[in-house]
N, C-alpha and C. Protein backbone atom coordinates (compact mmCIF):
# COMPACT_ATOMS: atom_id res chain seq x y z
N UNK A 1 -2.24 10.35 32.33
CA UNK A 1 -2.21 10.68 30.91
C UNK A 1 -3.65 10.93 30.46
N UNK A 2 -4.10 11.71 29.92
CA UNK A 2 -5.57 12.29 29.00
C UNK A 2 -5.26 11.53 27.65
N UNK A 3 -6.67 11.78 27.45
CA UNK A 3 -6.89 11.26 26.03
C UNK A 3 -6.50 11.78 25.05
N UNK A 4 -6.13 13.52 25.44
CA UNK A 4 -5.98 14.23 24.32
C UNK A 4 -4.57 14.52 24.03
N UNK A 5 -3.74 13.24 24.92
CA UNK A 5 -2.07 13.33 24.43
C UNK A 5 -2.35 11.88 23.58
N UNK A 6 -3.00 11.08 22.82
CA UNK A 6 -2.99 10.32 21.65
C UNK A 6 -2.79 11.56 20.60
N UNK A 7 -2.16 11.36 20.02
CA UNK A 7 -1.94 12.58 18.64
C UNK A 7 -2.98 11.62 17.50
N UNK A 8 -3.60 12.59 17.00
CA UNK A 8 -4.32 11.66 15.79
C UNK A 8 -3.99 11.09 14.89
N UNK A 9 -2.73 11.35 14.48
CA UNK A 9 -1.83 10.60 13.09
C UNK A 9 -0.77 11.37 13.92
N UNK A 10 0.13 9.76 13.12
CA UNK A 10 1.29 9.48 13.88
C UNK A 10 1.97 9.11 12.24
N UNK A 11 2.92 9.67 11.83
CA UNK A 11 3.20 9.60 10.17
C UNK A 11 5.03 9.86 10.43
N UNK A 12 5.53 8.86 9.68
CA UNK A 12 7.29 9.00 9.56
C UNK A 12 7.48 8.91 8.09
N UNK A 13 7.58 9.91 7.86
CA UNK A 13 8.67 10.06 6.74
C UNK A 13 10.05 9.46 6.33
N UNK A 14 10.34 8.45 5.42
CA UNK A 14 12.12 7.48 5.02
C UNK A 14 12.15 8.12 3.67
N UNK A 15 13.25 8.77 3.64
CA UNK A 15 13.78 9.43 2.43
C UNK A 15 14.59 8.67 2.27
N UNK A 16 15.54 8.25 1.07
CA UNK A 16 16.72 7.76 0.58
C UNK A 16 17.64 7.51 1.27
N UNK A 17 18.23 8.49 1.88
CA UNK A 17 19.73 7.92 2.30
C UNK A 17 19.48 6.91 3.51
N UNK A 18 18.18 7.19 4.19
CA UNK A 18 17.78 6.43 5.31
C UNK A 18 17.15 4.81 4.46
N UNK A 19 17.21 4.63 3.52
CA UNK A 19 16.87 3.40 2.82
C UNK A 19 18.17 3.15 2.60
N UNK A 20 18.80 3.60 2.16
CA UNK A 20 20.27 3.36 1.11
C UNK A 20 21.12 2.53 2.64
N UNK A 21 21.00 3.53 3.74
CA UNK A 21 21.64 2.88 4.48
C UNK A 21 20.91 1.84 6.29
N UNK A 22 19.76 1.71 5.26
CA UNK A 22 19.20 0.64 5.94
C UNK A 22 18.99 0.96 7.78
N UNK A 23 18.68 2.07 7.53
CA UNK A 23 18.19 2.87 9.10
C UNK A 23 17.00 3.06 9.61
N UNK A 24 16.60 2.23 10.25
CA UNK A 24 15.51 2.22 10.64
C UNK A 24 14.60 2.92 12.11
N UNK A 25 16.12 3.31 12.56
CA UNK A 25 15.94 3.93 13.52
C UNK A 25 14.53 4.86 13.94
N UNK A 26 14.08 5.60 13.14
CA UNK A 26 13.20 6.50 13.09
C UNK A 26 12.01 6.31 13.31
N UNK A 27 11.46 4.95 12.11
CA UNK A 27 10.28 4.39 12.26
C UNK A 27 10.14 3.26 13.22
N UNK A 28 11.35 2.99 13.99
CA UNK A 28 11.21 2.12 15.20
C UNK A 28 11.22 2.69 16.32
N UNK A 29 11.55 4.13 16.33
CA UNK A 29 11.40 5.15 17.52
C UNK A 29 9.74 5.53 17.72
N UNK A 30 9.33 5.24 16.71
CA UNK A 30 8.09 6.15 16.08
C UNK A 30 6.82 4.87 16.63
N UNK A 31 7.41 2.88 16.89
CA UNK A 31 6.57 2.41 17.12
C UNK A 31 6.58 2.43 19.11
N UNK A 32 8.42 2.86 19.05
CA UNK A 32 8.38 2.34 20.41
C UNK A 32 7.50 3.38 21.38
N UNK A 33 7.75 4.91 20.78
CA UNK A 33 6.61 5.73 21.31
C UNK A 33 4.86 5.34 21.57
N UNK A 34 5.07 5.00 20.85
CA UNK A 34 3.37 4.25 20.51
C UNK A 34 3.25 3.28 21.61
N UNK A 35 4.17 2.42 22.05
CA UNK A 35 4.38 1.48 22.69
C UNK A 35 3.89 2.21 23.86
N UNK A 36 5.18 2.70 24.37
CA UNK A 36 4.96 3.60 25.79
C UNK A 36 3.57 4.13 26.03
N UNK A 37 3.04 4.52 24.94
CA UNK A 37 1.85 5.77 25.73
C UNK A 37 0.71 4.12 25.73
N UNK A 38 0.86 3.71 25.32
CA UNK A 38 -0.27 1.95 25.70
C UNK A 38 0.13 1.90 27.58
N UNK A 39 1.25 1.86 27.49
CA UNK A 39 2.07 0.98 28.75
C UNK A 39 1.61 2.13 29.96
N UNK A 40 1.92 3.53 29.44
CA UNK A 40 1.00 4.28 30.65
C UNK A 40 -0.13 4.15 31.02
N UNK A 41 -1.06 4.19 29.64
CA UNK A 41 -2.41 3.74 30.21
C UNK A 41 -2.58 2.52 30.94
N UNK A 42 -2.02 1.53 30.62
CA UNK A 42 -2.02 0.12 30.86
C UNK A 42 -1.85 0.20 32.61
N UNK A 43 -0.46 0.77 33.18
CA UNK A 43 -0.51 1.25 34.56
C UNK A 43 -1.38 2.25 35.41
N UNK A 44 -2.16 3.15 34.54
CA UNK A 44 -3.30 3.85 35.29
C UNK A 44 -4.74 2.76 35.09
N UNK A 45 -4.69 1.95 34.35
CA UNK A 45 -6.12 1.07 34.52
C UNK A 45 -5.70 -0.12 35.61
N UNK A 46 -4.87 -0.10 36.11
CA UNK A 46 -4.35 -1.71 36.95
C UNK A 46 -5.17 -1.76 38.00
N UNK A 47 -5.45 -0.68 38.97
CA UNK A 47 -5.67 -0.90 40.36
C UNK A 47 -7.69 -0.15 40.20
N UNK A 48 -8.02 -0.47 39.15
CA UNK A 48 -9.65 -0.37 38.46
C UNK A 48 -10.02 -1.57 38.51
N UNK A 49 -11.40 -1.94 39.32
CA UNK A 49 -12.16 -3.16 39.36
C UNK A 49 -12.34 -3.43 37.67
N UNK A 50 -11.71 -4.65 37.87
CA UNK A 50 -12.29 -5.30 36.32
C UNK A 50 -13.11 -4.91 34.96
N UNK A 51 -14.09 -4.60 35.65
CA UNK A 51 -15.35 -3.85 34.77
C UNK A 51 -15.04 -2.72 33.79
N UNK A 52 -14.70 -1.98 35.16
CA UNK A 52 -14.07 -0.62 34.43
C UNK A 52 -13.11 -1.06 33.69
N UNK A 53 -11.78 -1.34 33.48
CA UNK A 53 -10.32 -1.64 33.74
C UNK A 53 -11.28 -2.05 31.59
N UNK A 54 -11.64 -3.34 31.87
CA UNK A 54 -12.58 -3.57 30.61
C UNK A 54 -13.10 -2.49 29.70
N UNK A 55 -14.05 -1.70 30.08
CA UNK A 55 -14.67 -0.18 29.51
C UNK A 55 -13.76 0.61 29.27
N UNK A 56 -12.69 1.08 30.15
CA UNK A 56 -12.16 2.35 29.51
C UNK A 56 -10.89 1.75 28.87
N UNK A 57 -10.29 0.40 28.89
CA UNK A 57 -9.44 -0.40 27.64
C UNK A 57 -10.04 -0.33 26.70
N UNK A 58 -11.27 -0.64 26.54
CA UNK A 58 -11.85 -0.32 25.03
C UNK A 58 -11.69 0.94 24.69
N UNK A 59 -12.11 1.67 25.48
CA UNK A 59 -12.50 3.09 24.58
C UNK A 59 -11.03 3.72 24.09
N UNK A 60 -10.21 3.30 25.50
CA UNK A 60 -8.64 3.37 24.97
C UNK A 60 -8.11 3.33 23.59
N UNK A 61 -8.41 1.67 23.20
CA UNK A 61 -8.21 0.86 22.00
C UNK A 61 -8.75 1.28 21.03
N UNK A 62 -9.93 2.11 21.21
CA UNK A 62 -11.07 2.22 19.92
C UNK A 62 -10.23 3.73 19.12
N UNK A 63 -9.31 4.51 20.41
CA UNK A 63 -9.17 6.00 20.28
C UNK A 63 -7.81 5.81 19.76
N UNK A 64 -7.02 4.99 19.83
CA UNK A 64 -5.31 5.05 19.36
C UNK A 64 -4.97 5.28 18.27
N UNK A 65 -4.24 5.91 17.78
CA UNK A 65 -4.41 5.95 16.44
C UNK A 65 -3.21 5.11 16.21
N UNK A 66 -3.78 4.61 14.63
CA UNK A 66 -2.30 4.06 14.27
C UNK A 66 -1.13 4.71 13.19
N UNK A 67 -0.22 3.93 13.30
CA UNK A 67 0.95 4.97 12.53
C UNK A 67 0.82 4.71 10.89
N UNK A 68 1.20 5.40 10.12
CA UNK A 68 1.60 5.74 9.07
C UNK A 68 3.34 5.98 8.25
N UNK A 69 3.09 5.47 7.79
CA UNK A 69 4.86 6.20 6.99
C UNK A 69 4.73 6.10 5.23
N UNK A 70 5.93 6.49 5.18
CA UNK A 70 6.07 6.76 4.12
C UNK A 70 7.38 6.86 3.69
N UNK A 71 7.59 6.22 2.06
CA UNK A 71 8.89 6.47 1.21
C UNK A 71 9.33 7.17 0.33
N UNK A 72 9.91 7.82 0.58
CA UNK A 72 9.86 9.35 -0.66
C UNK A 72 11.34 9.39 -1.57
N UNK A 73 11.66 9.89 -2.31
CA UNK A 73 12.38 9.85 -3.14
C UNK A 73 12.85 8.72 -4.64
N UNK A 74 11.61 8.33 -4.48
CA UNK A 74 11.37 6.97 -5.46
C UNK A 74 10.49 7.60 -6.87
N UNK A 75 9.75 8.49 -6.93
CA UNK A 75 8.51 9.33 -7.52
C UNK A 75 9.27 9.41 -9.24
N UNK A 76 10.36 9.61 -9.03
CA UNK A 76 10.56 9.71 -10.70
C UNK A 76 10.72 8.52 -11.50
N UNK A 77 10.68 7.20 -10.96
CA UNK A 77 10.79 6.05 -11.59
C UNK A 77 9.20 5.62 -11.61
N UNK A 78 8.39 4.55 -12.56
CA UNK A 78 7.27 4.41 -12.45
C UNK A 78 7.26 3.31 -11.77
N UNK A 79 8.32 2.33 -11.20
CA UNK A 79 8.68 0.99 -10.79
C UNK A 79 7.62 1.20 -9.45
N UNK A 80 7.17 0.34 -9.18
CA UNK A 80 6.02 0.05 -7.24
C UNK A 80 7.64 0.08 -6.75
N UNK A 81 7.68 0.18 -5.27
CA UNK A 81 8.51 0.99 -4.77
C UNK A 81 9.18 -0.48 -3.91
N UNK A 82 8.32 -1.29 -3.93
CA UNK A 82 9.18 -2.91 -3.84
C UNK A 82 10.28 -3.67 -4.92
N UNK A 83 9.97 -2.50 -6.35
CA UNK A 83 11.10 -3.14 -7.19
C UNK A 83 12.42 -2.84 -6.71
N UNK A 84 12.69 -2.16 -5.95
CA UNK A 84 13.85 -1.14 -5.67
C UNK A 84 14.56 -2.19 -4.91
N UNK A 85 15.68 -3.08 -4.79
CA UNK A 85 16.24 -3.89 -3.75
C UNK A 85 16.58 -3.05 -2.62
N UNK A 86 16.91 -1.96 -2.34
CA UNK A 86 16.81 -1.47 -1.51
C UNK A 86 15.94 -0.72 -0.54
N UNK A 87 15.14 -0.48 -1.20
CA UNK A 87 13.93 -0.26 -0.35
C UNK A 87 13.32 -2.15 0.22
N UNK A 88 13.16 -2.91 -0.56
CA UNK A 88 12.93 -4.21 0.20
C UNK A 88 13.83 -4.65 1.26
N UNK A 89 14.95 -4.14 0.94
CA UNK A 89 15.91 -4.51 2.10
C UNK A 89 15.65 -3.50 3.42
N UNK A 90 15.38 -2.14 3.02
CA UNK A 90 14.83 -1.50 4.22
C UNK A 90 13.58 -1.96 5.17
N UNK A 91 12.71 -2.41 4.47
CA UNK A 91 11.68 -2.77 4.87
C UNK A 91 12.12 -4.26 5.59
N UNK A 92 12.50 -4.97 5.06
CA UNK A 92 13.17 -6.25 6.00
C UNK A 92 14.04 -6.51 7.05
N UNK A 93 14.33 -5.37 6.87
CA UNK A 93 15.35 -4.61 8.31
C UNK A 93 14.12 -4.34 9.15
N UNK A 94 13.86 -3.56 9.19
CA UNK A 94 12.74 -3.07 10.10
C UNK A 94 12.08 -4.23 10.21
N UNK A 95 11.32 -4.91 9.65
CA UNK A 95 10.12 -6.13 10.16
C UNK A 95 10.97 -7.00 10.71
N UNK A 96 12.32 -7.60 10.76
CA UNK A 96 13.23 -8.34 10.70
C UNK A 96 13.46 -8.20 12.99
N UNK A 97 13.71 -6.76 12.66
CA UNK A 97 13.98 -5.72 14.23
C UNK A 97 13.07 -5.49 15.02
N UNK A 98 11.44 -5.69 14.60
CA UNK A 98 10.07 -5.11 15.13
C UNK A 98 9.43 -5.61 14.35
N UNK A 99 9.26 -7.50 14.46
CA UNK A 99 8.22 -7.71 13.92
C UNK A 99 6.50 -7.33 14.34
N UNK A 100 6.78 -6.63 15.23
CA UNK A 100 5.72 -6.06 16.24
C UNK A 100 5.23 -4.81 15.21
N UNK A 101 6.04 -4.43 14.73
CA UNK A 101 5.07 -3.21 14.13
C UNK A 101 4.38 -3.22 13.33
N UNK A 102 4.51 -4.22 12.74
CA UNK A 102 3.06 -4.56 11.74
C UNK A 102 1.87 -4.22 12.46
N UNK A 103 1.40 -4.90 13.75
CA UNK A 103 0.54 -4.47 14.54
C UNK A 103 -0.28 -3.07 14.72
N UNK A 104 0.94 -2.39 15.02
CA UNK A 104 0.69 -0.66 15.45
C UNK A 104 0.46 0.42 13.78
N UNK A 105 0.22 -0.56 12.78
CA UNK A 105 0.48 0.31 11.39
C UNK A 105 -1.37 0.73 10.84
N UNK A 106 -1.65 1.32 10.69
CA UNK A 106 -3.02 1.38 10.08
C UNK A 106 -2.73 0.14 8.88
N UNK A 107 -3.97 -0.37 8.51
CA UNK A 107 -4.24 -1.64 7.48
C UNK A 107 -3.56 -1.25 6.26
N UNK A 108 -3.66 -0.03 5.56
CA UNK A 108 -3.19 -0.01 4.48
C UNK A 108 -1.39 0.53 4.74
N UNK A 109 -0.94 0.89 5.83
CA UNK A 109 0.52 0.95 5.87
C UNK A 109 0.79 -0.34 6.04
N UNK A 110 0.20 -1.24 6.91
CA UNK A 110 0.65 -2.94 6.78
C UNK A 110 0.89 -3.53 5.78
N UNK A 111 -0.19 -3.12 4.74
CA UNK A 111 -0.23 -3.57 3.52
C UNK A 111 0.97 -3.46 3.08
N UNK A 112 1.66 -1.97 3.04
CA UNK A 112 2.51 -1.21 2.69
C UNK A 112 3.79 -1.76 2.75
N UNK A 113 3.73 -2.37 4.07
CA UNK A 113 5.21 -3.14 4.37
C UNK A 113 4.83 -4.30 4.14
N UNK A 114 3.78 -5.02 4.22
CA UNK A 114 3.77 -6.40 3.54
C UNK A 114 4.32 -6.40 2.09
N UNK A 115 3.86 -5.00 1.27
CA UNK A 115 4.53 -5.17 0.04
C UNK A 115 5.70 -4.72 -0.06
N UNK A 116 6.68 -4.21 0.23
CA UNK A 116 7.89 -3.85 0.26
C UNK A 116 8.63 -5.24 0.67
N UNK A 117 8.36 -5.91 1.82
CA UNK A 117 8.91 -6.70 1.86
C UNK A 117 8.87 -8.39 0.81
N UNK A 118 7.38 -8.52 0.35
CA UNK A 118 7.16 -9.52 -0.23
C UNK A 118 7.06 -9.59 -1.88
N UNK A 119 7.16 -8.17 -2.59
CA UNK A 119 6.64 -7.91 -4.07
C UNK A 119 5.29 -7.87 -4.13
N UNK A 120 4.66 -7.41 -5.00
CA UNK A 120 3.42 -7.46 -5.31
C UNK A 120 3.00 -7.99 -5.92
N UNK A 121 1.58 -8.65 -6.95
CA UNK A 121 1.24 -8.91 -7.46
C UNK A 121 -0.01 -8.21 -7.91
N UNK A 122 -0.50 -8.09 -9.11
CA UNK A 122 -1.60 -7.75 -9.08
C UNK A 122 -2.76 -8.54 -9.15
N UNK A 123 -4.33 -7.56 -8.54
CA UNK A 123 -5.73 -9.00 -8.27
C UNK A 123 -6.52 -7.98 -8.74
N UNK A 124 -6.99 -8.48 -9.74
CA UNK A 124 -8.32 -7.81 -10.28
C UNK A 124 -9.51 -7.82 -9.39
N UNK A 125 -9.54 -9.13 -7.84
CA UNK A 125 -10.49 -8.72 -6.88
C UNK A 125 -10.37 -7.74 -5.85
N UNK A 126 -8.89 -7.54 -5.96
CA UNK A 126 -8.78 -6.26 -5.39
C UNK A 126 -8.58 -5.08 -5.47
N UNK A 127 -8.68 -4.84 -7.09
CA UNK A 127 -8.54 -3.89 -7.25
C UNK A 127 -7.08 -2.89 -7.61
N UNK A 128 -6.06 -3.83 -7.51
CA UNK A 128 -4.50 -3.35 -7.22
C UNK A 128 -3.55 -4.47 -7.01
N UNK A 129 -2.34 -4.29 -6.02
CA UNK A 129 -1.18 -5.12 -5.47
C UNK A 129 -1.72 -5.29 -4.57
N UNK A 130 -1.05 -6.95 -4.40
CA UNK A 130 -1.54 -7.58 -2.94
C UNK A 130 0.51 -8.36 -2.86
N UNK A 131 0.40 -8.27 -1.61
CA UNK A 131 1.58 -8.96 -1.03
C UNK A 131 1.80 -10.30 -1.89
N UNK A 132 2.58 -10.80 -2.76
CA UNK A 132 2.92 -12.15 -3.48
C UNK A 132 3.41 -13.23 -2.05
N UNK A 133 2.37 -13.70 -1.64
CA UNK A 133 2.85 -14.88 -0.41
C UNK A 133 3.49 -16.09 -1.34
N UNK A 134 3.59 -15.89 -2.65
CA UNK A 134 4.40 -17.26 -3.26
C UNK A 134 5.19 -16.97 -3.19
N UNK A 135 5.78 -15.96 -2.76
CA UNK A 135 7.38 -15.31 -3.16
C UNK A 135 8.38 -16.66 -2.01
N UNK A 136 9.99 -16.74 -2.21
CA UNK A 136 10.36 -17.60 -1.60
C UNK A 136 10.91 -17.15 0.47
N UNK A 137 10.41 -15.86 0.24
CA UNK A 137 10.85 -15.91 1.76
C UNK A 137 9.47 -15.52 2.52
N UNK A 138 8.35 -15.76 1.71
CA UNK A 138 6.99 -15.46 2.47
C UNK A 138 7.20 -16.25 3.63
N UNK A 139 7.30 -17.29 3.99
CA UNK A 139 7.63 -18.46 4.76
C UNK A 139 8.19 -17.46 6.42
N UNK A 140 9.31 -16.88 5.72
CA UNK A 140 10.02 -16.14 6.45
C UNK A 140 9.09 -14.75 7.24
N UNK A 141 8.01 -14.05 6.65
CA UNK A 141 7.40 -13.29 6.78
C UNK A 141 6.34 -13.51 7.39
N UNK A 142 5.53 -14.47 7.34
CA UNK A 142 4.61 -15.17 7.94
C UNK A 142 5.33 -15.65 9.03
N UNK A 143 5.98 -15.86 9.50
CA UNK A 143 6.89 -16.39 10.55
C UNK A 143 6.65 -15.34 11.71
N UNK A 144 7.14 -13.92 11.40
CA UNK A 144 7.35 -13.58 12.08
C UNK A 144 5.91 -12.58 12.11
N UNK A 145 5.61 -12.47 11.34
CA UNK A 145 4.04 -12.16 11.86
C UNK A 145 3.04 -13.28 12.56
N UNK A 146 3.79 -13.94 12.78
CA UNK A 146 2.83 -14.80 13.70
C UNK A 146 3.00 -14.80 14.87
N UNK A 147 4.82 -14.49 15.55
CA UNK A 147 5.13 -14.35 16.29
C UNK A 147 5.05 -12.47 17.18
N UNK A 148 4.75 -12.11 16.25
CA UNK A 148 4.73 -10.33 16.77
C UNK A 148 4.43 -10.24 17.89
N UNK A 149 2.94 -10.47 18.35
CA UNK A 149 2.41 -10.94 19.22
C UNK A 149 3.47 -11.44 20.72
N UNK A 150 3.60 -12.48 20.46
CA UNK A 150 4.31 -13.03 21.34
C UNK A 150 5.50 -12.02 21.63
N UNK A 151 6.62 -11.47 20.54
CA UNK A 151 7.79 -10.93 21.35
C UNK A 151 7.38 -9.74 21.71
N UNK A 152 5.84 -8.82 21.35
CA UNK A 152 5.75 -7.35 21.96
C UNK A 152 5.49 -7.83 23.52
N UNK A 153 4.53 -9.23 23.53
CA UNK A 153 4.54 -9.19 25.09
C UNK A 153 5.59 -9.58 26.15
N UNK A 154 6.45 -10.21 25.35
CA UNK A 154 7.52 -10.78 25.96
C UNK A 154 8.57 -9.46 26.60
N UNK A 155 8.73 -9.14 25.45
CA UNK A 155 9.50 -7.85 25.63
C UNK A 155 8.96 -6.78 26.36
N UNK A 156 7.47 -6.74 26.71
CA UNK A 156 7.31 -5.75 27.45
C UNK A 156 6.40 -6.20 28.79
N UNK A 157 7.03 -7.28 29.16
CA UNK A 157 6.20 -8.15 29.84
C UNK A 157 4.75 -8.28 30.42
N UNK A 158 3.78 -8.79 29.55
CA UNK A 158 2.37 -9.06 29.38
C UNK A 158 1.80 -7.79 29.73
N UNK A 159 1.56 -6.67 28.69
CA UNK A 159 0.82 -5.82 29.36
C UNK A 159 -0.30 -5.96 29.07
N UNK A 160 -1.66 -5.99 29.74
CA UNK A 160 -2.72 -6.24 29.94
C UNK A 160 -3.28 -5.28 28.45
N UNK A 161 -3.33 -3.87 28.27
CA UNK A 161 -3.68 -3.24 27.64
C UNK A 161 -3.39 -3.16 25.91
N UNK A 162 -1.80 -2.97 25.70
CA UNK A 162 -0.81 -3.30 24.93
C UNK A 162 -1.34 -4.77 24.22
N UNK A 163 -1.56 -5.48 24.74
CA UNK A 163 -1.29 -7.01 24.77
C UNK A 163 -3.02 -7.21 23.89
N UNK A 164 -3.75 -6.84 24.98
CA UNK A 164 -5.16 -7.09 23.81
C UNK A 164 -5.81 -6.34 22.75
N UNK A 165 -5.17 -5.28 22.79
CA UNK A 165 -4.91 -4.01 21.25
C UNK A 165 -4.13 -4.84 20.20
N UNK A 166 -2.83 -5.36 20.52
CA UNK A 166 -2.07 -6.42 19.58
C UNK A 166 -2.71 -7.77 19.39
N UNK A 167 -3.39 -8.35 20.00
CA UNK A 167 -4.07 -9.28 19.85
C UNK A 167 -5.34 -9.25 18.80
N UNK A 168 -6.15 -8.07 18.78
CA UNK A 168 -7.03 -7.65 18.29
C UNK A 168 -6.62 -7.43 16.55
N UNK A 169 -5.07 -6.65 16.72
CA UNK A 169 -4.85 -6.07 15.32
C UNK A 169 -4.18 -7.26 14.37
N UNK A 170 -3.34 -8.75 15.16
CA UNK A 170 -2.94 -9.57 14.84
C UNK A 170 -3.82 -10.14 14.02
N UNK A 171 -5.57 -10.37 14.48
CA UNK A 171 -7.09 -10.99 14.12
C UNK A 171 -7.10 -10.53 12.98
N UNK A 172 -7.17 -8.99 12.89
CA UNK A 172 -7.80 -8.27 11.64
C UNK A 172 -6.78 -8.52 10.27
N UNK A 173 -5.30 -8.43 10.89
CA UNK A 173 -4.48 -8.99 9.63
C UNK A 173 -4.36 -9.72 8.98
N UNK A 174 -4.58 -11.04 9.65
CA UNK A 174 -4.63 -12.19 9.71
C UNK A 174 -5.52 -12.44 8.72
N UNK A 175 -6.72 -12.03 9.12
CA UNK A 175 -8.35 -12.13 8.45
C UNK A 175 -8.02 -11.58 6.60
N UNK A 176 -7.37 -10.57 6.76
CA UNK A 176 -6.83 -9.18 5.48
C UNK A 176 -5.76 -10.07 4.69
N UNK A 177 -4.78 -10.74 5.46
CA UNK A 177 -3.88 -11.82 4.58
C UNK A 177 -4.61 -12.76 4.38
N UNK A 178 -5.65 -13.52 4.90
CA UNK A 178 -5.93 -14.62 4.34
C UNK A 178 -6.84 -14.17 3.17
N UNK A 179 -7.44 -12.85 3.43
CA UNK A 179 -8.26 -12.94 1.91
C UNK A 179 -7.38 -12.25 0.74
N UNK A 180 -6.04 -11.54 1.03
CA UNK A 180 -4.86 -11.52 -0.08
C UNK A 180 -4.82 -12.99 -0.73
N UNK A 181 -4.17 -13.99 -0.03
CA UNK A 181 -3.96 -15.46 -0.45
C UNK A 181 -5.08 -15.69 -1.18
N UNK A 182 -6.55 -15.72 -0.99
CA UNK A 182 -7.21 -15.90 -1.64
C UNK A 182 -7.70 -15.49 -2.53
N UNK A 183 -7.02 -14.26 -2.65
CA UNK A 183 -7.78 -13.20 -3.73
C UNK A 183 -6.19 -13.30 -5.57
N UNK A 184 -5.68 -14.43 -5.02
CA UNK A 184 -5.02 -14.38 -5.95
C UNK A 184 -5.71 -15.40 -7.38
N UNK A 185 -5.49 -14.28 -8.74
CA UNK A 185 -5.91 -15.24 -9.43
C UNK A 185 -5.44 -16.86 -9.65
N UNK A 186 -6.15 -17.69 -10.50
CA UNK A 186 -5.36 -18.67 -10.69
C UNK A 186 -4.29 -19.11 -11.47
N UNK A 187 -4.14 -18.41 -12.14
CA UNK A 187 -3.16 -18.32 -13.48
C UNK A 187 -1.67 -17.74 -13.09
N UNK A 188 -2.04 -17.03 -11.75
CA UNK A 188 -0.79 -16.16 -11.19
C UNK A 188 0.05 -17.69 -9.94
């Protein structure tokens, strides 16, 4: 595999009826692809002395792009697109099916599904909505973002490559939710 089969943006489009009827199919096709092209590289770096195997995993990791999506057909209401019970329910389907894809999402699509699934709140330190972790099934959400990790490797049994790209993006979220939690005012 070359470098120049990473596509640079990787973007899924969920229109309505694919919310309405809670199909997630698309944007879970869209991570498992993502998946695969890790898992090839992952088998062309195996039989590379260490060193290397190290060097060109990074440069691997540094070059992947991550995915994007998007919800469309919401635009004529002014409601954030988490008021919608059905769009939260879409989004909880999916994280529910692949808590792994939080991982593979650029930071601000994470965000994206952190808020769909959790409500928003607004933080004047940030500028906007941040995921409401007081909400009553944060518990539930944090759960399984803790575990992502664990079932992408499980499920795809420990891939060396895969495995420390998810490890890496688990850190940065982690780091990004804890300063959400903290960035909440006090009054909220």
């Amino acid at each position: 595999m070359t470098h120049d089969e990473w596509p640079r943006i990787i973007l899924c489009d969920v229109g309505q009826k694919e919310i309405h009827s809670l199909d997630t199919t698309r944007v879970m096709h869209m991570i498992d692809l993502q998946v695969l092209r890790f898992l090839r590289y992952d088998q062309e770096l195996l039989d590379l002395p260490v060193e290397e195997r190290v060097a060109k995993g990074h440069g691997i990791m540094e070059r992947a792009p991550l995915i994007r999506f998007s919800v469309f057909g919401y635009d004529e209401d002014a409601c954030p697109l988490w008021a919608f019970k059905e769009v939260q329910d879409w989004a909880w389907a999916w994280f529910r099916q692949q808590p792994y894809c939080i991982l593979l999402l650029e930071d601000k699509f994470s965000l994206l599904l952190s808020l769909l699934c959790l409500g928003g709140v607004r933080s004047d330190k940030h500028q906007g909505y941040i995921p409401d972790f007081t909400s009553k099934i944060a518990p539930e959400f944090e759960a399984l973002f803790n575990s992502s990790v664990g079932i992408l490797l499980h499920k795809y049994r420990d891939p060396w490559l895969l495995g420390g790209f998810a490890i890496g993006q688990q850190a940065s979220l982690f780091s990004l939710m804890t300063l959400w939690k903290e960035g909440r005012p006090a009054s909220e």
